[in-house]
Protein backbone atom coordinates (compact mmCIF):
# COMPACT_ATOMS: atom_id res chain seq x y z
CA UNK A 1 11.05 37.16 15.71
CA UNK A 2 7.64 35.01 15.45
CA UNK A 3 7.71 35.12 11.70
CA UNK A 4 11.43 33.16 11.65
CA UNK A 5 10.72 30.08 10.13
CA UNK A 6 12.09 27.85 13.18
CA UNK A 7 10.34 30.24 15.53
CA UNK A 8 9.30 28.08 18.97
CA UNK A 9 10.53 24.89 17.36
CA UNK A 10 12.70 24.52 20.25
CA UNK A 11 10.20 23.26 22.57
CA UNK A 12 10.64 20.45 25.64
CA UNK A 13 9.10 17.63 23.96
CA UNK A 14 7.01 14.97 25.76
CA UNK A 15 8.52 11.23 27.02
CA UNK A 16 7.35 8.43 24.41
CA UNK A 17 5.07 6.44 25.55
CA UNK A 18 5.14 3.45 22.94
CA UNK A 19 8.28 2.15 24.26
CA UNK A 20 11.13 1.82 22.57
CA UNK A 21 13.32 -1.06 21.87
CA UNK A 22 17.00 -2.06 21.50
CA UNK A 23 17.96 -4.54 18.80
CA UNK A 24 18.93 -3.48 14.91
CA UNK A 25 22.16 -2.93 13.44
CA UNK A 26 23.82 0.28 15.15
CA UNK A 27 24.26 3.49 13.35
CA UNK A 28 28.34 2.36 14.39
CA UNK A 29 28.75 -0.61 12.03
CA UNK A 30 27.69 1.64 8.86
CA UNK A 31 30.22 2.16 6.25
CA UNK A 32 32.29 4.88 5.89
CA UNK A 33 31.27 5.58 2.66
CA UNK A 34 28.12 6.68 4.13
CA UNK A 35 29.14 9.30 6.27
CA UNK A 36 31.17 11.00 3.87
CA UNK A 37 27.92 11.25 1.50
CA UNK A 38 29.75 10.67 -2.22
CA UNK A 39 27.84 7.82 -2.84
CA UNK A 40 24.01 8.04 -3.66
CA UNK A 41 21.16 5.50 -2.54
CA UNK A 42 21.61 6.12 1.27
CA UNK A 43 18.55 7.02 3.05
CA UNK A 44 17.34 8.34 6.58
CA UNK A 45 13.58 7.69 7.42
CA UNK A 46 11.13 9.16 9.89
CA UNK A 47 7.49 10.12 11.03
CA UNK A 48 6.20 13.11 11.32
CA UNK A 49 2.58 13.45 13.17
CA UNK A 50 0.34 16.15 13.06
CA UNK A 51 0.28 16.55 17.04
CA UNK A 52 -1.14 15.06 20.14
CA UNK A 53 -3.97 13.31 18.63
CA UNK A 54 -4.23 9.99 17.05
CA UNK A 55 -4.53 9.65 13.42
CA UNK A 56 -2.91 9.67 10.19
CA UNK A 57 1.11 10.45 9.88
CA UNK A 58 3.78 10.71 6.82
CA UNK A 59 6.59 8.87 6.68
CA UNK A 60 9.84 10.98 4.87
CA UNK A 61 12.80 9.72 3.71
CA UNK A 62 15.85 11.45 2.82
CA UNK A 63 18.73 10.17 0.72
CA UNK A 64 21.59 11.51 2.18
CA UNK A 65 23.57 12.78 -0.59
CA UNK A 66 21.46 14.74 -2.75
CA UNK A 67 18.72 15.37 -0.15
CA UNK A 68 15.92 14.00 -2.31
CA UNK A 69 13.11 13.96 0.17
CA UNK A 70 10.09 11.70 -0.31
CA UNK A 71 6.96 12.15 1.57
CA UNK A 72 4.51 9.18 2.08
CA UNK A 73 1.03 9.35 3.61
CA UNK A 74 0.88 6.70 6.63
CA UNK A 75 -2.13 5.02 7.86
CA UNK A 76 -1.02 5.94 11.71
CA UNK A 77 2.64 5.69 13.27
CA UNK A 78 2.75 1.48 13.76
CA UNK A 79 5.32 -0.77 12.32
CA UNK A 80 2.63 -2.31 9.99
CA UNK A 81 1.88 1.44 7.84
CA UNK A 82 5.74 2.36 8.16
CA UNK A 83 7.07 -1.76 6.84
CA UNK A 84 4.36 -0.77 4.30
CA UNK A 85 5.31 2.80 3.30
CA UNK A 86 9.33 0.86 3.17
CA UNK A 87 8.35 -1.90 0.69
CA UNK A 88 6.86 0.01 -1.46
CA UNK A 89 9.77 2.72 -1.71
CA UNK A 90 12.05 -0.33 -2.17
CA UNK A 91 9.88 -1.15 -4.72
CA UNK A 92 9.63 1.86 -6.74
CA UNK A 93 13.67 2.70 -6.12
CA UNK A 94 14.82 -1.21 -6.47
CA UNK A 95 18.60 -0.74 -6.69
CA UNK A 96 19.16 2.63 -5.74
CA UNK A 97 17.73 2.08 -2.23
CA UNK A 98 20.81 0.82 -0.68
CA UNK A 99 20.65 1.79 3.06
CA UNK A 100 18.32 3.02 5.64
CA UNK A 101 19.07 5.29 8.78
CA UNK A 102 16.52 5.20 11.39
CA UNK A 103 15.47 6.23 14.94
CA UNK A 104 14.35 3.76 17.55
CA UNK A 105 10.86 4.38 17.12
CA UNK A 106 8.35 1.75 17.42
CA UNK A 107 7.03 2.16 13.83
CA UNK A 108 10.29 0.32 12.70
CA UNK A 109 10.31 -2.45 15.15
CA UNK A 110 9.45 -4.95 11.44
CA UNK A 111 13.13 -4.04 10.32
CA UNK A 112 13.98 -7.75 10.10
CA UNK A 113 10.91 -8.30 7.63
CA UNK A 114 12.08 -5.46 5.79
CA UNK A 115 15.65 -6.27 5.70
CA UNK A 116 14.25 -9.97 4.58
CA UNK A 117 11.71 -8.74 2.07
CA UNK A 118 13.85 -5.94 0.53
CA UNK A 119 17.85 -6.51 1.19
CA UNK A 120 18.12 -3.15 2.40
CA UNK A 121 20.13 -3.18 5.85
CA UNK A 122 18.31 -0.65 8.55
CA UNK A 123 20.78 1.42 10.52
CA UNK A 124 19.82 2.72 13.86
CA UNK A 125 20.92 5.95 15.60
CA UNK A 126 21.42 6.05 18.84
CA UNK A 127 18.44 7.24 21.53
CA UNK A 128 18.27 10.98 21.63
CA UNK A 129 20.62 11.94 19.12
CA UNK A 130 18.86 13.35 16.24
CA UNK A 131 22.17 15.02 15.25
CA UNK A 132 22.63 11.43 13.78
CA UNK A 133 19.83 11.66 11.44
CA UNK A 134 20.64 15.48 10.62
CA UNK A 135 19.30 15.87 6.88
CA UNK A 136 16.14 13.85 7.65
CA UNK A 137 15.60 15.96 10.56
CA UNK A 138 16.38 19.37 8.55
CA UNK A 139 14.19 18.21 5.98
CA UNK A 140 11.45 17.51 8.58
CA UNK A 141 11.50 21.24 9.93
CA UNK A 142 11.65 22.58 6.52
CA UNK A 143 8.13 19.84 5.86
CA UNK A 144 6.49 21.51 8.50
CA UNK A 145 6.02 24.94 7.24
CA UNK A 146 3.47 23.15 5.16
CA UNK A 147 1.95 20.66 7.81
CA UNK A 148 2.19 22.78 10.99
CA UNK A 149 1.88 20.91 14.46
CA UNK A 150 -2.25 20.62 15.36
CA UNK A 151 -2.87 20.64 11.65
CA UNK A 152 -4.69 16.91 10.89
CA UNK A 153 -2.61 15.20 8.24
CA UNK A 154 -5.98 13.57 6.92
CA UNK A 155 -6.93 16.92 6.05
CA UNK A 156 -3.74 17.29 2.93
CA UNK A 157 -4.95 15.96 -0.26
CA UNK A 158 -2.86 13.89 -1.96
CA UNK A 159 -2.29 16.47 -4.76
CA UNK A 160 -1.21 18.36 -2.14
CA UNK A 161 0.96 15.96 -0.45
CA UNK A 162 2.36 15.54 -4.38
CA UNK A 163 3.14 19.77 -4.43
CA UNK A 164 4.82 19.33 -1.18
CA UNK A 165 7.13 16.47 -2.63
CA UNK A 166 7.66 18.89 -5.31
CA UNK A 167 8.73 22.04 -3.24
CA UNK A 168 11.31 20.41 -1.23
CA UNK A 169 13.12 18.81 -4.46
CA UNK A 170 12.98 21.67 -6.58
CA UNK A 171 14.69 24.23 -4.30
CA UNK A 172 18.28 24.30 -5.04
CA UNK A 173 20.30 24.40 -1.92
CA UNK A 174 23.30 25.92 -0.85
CA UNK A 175 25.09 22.38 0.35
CA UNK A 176 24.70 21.59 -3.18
CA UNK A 177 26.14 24.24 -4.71
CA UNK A 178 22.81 25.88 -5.61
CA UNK A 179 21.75 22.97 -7.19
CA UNK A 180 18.23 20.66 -6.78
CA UNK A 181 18.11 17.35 -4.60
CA UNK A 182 15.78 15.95 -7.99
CA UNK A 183 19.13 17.31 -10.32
CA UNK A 184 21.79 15.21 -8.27
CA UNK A 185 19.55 12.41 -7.48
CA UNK A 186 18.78 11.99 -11.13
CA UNK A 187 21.82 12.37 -12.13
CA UNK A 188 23.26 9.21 -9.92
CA UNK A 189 20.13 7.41 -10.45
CA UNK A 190 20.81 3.99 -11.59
CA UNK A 191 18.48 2.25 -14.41
């Protein structure tokens, strides 16, 4: 059983301490169309630490229809490295960054600079219901067999970080019909 991939994921997980807060757009006023995923450009962001200690983080973002994942290096889990890690995705996407599902973390507490700077509305799911978020979160776990809990992200070269990227949009995937996030994301990109 310990060699399952998910093996002891399922572990009580410790109260956050950074506070949270309560204002955004919620997750209810989204379209429909985004739900439904037939239309591309729709992401979900999070963080994803390398444990207790203090210290680097990536941000990943998933678009929800073709499960493109990108992984971004993060100067620590604050608003300030995540509104940075968000314009600069908006950036390099422009037009095909259309939406963005987050958590109520602290790190995205600058959504109304980013909304301003980028037009991209943030959507936020509601506390404790990572269900809401569910291909970011899948996406996370399957992240993890290559940055395992108590391993320092500061320690992953960015060449590394690069083959990471790689891995999780070159698999094909059974949701898509055995096909590769980077094959339908390219494939709706828009020029």
């Amino acid at each position: 059983m310990t060699d399952l991939p998910d093996h002891g994921i399922r572990r009580k997980r410790s109260k956050e301490t950074r506070g949270s807060f309560s204002h955004g757009r919620s997750i209810e006023d989204r379209p429909a169309e985004i739900s439904d995923r037939n239309t591309s450009g729709h992401f979900e962001a999070d963080t994803v630490l390398s444990g207790k200690r203090k210290g680097q983080a990536v941000a990943t973002f998933v678009e929800r229809k073709s499960r493109l994942t990108i992984v971004k290096r993060l100067n620590g889990r604050d608003s300030n490295s995540m509104t940075k890690a968000i314009l600069e995705l908006a950036n390099q996407l422009g037009d095909n960054l259309k939406t963005l599902t987050v958590d109520h973390g602290k790190e995205f507490a600058n959504y109304n600079l980013i909304e301003e700077q980028t037009g991209v509305p943030l959507y936020f799911a509601h506390a404790y219901s990572p269900h809401e978020r569910g291909s970011n979160e899948n996406r996370n776990r399957v992240l993890r067999r290559f940055i395992p809990k108590g391993q320092p992200i500061d320690e992953i070269t960015d060449d590394e970080l690069i083959q990471i990227n790689w891995y999780l949009n070159s698999r094909p995937l059974k949701c898509l019909n055995w096909r590769t996030p980077i094959e339908i994301f390219l494939r709706d990109l828009r020029y």
